[in-house]
PDB file of N, CA and C in Angstrom:
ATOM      1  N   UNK A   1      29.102 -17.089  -1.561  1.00  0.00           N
ATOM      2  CA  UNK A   1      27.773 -16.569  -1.682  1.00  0.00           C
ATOM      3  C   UNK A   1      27.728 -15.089  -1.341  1.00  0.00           C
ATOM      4  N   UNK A   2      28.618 -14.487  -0.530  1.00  0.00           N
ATOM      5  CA  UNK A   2      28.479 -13.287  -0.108  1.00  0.00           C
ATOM      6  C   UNK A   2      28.480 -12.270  -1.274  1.00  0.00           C
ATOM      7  N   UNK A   3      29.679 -12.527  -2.148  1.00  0.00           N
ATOM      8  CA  UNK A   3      30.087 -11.544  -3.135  1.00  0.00           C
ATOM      9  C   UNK A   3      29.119 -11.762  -4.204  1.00  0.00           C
ATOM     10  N   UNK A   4      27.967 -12.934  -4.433  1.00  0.00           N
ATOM     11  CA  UNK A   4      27.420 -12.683  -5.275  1.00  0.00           C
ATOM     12  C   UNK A   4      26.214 -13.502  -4.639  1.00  0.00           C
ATOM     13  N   UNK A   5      24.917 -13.051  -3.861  1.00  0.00           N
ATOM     14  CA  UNK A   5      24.206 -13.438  -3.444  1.00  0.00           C
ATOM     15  C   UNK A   5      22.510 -14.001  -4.621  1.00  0.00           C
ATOM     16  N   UNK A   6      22.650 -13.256  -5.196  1.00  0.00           N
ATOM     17  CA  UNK A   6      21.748 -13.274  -6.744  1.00  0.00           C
ATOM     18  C   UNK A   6      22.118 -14.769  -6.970  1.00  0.00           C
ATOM     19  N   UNK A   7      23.382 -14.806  -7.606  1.00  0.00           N
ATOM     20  CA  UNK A   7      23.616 -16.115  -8.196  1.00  0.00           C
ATOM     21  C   UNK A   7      23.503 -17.408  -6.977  1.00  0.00           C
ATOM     22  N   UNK A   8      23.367 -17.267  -5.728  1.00  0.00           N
ATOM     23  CA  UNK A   8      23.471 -18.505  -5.439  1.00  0.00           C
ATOM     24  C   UNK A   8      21.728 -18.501  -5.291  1.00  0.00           C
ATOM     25  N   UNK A   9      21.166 -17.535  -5.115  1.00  0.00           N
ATOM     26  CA  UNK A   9      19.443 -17.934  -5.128  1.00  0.00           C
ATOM     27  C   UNK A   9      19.258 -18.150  -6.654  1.00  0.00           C
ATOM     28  N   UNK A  10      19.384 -17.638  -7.416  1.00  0.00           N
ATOM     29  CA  UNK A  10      19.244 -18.439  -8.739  1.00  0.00           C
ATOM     30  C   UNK A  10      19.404 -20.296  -8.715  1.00  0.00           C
ATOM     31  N   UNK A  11      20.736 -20.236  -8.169  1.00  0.00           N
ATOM     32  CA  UNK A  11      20.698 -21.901  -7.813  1.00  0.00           C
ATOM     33  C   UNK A  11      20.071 -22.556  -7.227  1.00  0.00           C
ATOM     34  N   UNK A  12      19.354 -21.672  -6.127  1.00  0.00           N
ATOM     35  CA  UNK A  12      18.640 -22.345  -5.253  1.00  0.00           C
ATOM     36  C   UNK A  12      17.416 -22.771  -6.408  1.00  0.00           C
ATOM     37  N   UNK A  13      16.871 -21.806  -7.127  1.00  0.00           N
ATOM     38  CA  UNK A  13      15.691 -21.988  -8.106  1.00  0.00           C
ATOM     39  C   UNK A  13      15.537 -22.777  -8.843  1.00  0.00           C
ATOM     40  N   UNK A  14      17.076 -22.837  -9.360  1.00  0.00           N
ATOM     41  CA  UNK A  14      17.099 -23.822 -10.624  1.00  0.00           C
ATOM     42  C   UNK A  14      16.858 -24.973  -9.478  1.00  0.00           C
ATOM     43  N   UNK A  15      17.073 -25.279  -8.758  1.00  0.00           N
ATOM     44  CA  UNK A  15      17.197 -26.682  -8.013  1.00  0.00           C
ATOM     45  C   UNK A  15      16.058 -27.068  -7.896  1.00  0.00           C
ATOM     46  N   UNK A  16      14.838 -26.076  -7.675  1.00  0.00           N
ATOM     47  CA  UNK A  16      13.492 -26.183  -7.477  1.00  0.00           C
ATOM     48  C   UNK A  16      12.942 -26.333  -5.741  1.00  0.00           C
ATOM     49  N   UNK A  17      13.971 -25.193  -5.251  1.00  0.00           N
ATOM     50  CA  UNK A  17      14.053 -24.961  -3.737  1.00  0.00           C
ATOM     51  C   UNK A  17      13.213 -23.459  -4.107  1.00  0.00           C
ATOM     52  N   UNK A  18      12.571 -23.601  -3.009  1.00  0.00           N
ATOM     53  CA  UNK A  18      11.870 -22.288  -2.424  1.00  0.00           C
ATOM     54  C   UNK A  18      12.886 -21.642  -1.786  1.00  0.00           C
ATOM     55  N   UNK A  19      12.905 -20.284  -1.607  1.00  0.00           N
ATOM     56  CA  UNK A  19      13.642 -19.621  -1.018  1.00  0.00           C
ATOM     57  C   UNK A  19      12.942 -18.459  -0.107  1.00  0.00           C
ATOM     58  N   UNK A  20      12.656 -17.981   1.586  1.00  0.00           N
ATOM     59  CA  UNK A  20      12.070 -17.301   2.242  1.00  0.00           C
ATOM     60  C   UNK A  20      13.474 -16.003   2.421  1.00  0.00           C
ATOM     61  N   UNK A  21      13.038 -14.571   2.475  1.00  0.00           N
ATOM     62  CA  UNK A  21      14.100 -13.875   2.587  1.00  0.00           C
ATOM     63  C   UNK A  21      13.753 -13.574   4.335  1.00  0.00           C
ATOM     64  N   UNK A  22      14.591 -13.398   4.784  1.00  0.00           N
ATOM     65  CA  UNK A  22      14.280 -13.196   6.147  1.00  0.00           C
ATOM     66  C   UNK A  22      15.589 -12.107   6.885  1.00  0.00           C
ATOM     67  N   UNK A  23      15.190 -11.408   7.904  1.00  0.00           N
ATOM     68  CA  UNK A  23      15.997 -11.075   8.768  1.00  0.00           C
ATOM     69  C   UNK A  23      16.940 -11.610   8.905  1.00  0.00           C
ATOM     70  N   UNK A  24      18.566 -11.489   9.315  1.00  0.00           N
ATOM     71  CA  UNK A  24      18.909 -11.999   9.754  1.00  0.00           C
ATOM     72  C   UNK A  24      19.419 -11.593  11.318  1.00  0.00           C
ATOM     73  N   UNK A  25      18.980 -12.631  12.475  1.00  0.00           N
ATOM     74  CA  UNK A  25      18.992 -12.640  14.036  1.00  0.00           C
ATOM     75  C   UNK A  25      17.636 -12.580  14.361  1.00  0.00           C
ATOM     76  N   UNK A  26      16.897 -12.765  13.283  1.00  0.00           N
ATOM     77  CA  UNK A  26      15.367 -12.463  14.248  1.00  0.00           C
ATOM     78  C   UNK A  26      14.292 -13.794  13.476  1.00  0.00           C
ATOM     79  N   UNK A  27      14.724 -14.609  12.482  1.00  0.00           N
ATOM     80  CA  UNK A  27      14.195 -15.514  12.252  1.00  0.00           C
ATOM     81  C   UNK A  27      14.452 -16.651  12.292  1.00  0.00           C
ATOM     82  N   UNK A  28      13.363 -17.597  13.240  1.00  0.00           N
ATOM     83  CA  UNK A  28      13.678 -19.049  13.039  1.00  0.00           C
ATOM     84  C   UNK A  28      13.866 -19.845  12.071  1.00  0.00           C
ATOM     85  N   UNK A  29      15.381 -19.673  11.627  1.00  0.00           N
ATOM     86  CA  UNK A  29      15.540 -20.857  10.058  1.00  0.00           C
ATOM     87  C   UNK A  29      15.122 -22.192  10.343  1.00  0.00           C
ATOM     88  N   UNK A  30      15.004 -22.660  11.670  1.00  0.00           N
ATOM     89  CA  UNK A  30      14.622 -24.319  11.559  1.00  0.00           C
ATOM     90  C   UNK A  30      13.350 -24.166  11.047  1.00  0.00           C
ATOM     91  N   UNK A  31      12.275 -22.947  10.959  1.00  0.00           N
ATOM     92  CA  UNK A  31      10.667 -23.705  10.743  1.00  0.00           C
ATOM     93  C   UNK A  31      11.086 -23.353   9.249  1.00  0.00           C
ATOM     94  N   UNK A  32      11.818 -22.385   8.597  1.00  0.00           N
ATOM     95  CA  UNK A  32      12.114 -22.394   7.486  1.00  0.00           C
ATOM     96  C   UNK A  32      12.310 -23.166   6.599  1.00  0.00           C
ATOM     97  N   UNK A  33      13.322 -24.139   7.485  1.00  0.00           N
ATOM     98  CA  UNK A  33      13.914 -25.641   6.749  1.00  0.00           C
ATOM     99  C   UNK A  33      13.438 -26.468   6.880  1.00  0.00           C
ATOM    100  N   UNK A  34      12.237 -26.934   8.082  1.00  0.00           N
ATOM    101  CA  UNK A  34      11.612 -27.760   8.302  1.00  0.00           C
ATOM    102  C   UNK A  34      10.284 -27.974   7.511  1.00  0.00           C
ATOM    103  N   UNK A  35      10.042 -26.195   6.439  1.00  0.00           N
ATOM    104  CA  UNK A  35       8.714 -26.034   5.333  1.00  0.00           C
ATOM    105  C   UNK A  35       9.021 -26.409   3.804  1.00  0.00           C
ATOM    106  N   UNK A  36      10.577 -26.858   4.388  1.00  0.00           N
ATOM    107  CA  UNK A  36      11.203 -27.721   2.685  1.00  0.00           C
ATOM    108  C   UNK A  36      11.860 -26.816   2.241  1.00  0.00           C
ATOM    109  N   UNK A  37      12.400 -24.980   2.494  1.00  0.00           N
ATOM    110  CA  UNK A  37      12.125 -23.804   2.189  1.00  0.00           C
ATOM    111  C   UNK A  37      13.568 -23.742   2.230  1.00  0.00           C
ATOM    112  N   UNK A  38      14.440 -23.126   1.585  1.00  0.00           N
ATOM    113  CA  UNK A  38      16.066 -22.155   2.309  1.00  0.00           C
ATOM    114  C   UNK A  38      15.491 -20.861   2.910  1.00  0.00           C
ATOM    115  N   UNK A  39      16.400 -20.343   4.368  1.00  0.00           N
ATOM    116  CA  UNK A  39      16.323 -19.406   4.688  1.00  0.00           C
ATOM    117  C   UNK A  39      17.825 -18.397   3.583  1.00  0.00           C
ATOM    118  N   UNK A  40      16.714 -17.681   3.338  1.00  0.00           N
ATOM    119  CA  UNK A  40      17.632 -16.332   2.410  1.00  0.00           C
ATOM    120  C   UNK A  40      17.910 -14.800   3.174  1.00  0.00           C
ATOM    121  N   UNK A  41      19.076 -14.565   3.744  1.00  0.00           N
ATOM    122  CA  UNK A  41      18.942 -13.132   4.277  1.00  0.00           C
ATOM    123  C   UNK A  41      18.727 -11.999   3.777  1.00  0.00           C
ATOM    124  N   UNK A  42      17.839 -10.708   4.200  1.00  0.00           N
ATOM    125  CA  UNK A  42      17.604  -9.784   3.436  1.00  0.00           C
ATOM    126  C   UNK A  42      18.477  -8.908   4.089  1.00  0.00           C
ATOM    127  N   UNK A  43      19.304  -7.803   3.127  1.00  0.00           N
ATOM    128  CA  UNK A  43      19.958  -7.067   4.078  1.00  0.00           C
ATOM    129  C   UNK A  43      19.850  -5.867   3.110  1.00  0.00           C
ATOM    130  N   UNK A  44      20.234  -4.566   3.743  1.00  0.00           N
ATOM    131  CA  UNK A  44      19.796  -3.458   3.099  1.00  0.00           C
ATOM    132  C   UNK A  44      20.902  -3.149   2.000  1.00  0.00           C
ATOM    133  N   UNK A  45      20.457  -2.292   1.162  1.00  0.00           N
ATOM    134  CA  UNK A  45      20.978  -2.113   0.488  1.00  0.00           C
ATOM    135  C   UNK A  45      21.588  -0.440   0.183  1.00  0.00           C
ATOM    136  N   UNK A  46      21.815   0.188  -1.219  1.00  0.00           N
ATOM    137  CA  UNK A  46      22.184   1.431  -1.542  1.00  0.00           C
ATOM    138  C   UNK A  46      21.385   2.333  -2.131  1.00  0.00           C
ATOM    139  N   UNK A  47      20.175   1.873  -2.716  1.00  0.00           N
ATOM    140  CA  UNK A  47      18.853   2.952  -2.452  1.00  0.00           C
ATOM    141  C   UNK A  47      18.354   3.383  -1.509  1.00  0.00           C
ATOM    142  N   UNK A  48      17.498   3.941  -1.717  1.00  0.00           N
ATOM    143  CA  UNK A  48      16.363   4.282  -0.731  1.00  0.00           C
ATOM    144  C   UNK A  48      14.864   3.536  -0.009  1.00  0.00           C
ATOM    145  N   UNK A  49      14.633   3.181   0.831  1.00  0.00           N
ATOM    146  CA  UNK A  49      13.825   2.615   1.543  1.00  0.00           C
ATOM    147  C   UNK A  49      12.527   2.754   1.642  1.00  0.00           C
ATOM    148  N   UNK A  50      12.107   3.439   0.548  1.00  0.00           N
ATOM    149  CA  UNK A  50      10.425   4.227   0.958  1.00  0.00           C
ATOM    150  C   UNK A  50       9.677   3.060   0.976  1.00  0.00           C
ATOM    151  N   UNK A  51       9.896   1.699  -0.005  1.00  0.00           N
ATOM    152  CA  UNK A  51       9.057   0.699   0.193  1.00  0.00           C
ATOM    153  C   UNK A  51       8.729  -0.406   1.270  1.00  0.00           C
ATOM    154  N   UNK A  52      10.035   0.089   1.531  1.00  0.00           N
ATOM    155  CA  UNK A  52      10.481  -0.888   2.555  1.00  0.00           C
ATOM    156  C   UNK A  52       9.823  -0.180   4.098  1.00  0.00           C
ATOM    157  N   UNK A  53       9.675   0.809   4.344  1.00  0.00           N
ATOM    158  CA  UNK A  53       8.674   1.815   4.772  1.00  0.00           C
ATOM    159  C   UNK A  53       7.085   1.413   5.371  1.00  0.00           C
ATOM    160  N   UNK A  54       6.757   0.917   4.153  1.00  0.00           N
ATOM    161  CA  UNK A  54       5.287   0.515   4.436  1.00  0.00           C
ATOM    162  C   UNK A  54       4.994  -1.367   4.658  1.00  0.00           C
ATOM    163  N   UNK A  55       6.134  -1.620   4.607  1.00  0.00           N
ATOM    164  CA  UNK A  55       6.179  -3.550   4.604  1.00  0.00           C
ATOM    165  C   UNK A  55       6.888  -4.000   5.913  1.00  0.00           C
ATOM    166  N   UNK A  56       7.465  -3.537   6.407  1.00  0.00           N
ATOM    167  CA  UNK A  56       8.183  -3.650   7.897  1.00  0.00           C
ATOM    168  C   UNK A  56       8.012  -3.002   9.119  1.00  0.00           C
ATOM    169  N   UNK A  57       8.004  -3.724  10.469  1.00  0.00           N
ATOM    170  CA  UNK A  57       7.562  -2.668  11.767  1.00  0.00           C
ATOM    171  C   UNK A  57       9.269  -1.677  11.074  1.00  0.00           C
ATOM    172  N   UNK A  58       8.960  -0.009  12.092  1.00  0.00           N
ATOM    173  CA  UNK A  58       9.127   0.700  12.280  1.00  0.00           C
ATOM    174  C   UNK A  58      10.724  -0.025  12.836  1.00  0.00           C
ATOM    175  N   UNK A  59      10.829  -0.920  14.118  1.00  0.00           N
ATOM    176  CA  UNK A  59      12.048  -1.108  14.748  1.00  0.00           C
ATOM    177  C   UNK A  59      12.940  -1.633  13.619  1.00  0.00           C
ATOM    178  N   UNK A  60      12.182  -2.422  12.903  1.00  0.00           N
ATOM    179  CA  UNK A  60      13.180  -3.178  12.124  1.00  0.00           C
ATOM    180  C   UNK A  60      14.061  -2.250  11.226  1.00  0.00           C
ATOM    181  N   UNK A  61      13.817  -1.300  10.827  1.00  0.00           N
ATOM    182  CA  UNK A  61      13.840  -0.582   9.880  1.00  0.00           C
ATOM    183  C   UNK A  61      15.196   0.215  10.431  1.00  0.00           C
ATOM    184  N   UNK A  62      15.112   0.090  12.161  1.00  0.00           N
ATOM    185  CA  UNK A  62      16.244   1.074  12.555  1.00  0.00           C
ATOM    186  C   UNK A  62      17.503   0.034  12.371  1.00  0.00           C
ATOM    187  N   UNK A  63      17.155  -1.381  12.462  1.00  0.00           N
ATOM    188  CA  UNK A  63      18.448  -2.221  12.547  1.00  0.00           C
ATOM    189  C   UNK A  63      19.035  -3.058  11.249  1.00  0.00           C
ATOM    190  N   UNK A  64      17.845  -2.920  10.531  1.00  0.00           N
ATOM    191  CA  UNK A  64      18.041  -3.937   8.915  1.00  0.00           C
ATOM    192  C   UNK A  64      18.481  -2.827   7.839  1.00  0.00           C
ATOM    193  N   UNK A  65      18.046  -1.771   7.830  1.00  0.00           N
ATOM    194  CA  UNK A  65      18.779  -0.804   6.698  1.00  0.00           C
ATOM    195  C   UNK A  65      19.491   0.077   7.389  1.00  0.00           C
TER     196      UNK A  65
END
């Protein structure tokens, strides 16, 4: 899943699983899994962040991108 994270949430879809993107170390996956839901990690990427800017506290921002 690592090297191609797209394709395994695609699977998750086709399966007709919800998928929540979440932090990873700062979210409880049991209430995740317990809402019928997969926990999905969000992790930063190689653009730029301006959106990500106005949708997240300030701390997160120093440790997730």
């Amino acid at each position: 899943m690592q090297k191609n994270p797209r394709k395994q949430l695609d699977k998750y879809l086709a399966e007709g699983k919800k998928a929540v993107g979440i932090f990873p170390y700062y979210a409880p996956e049991e209430i995740v899994y317990a809402g019928g839901m997969v926990p999905f990690g969000v992790w930063g990427g190689q653009g730029p962040i301006e959106k990500a800017k106005g949708l997240f506290p300030y701390f997160l921002l120093l440790i997730g991108f």
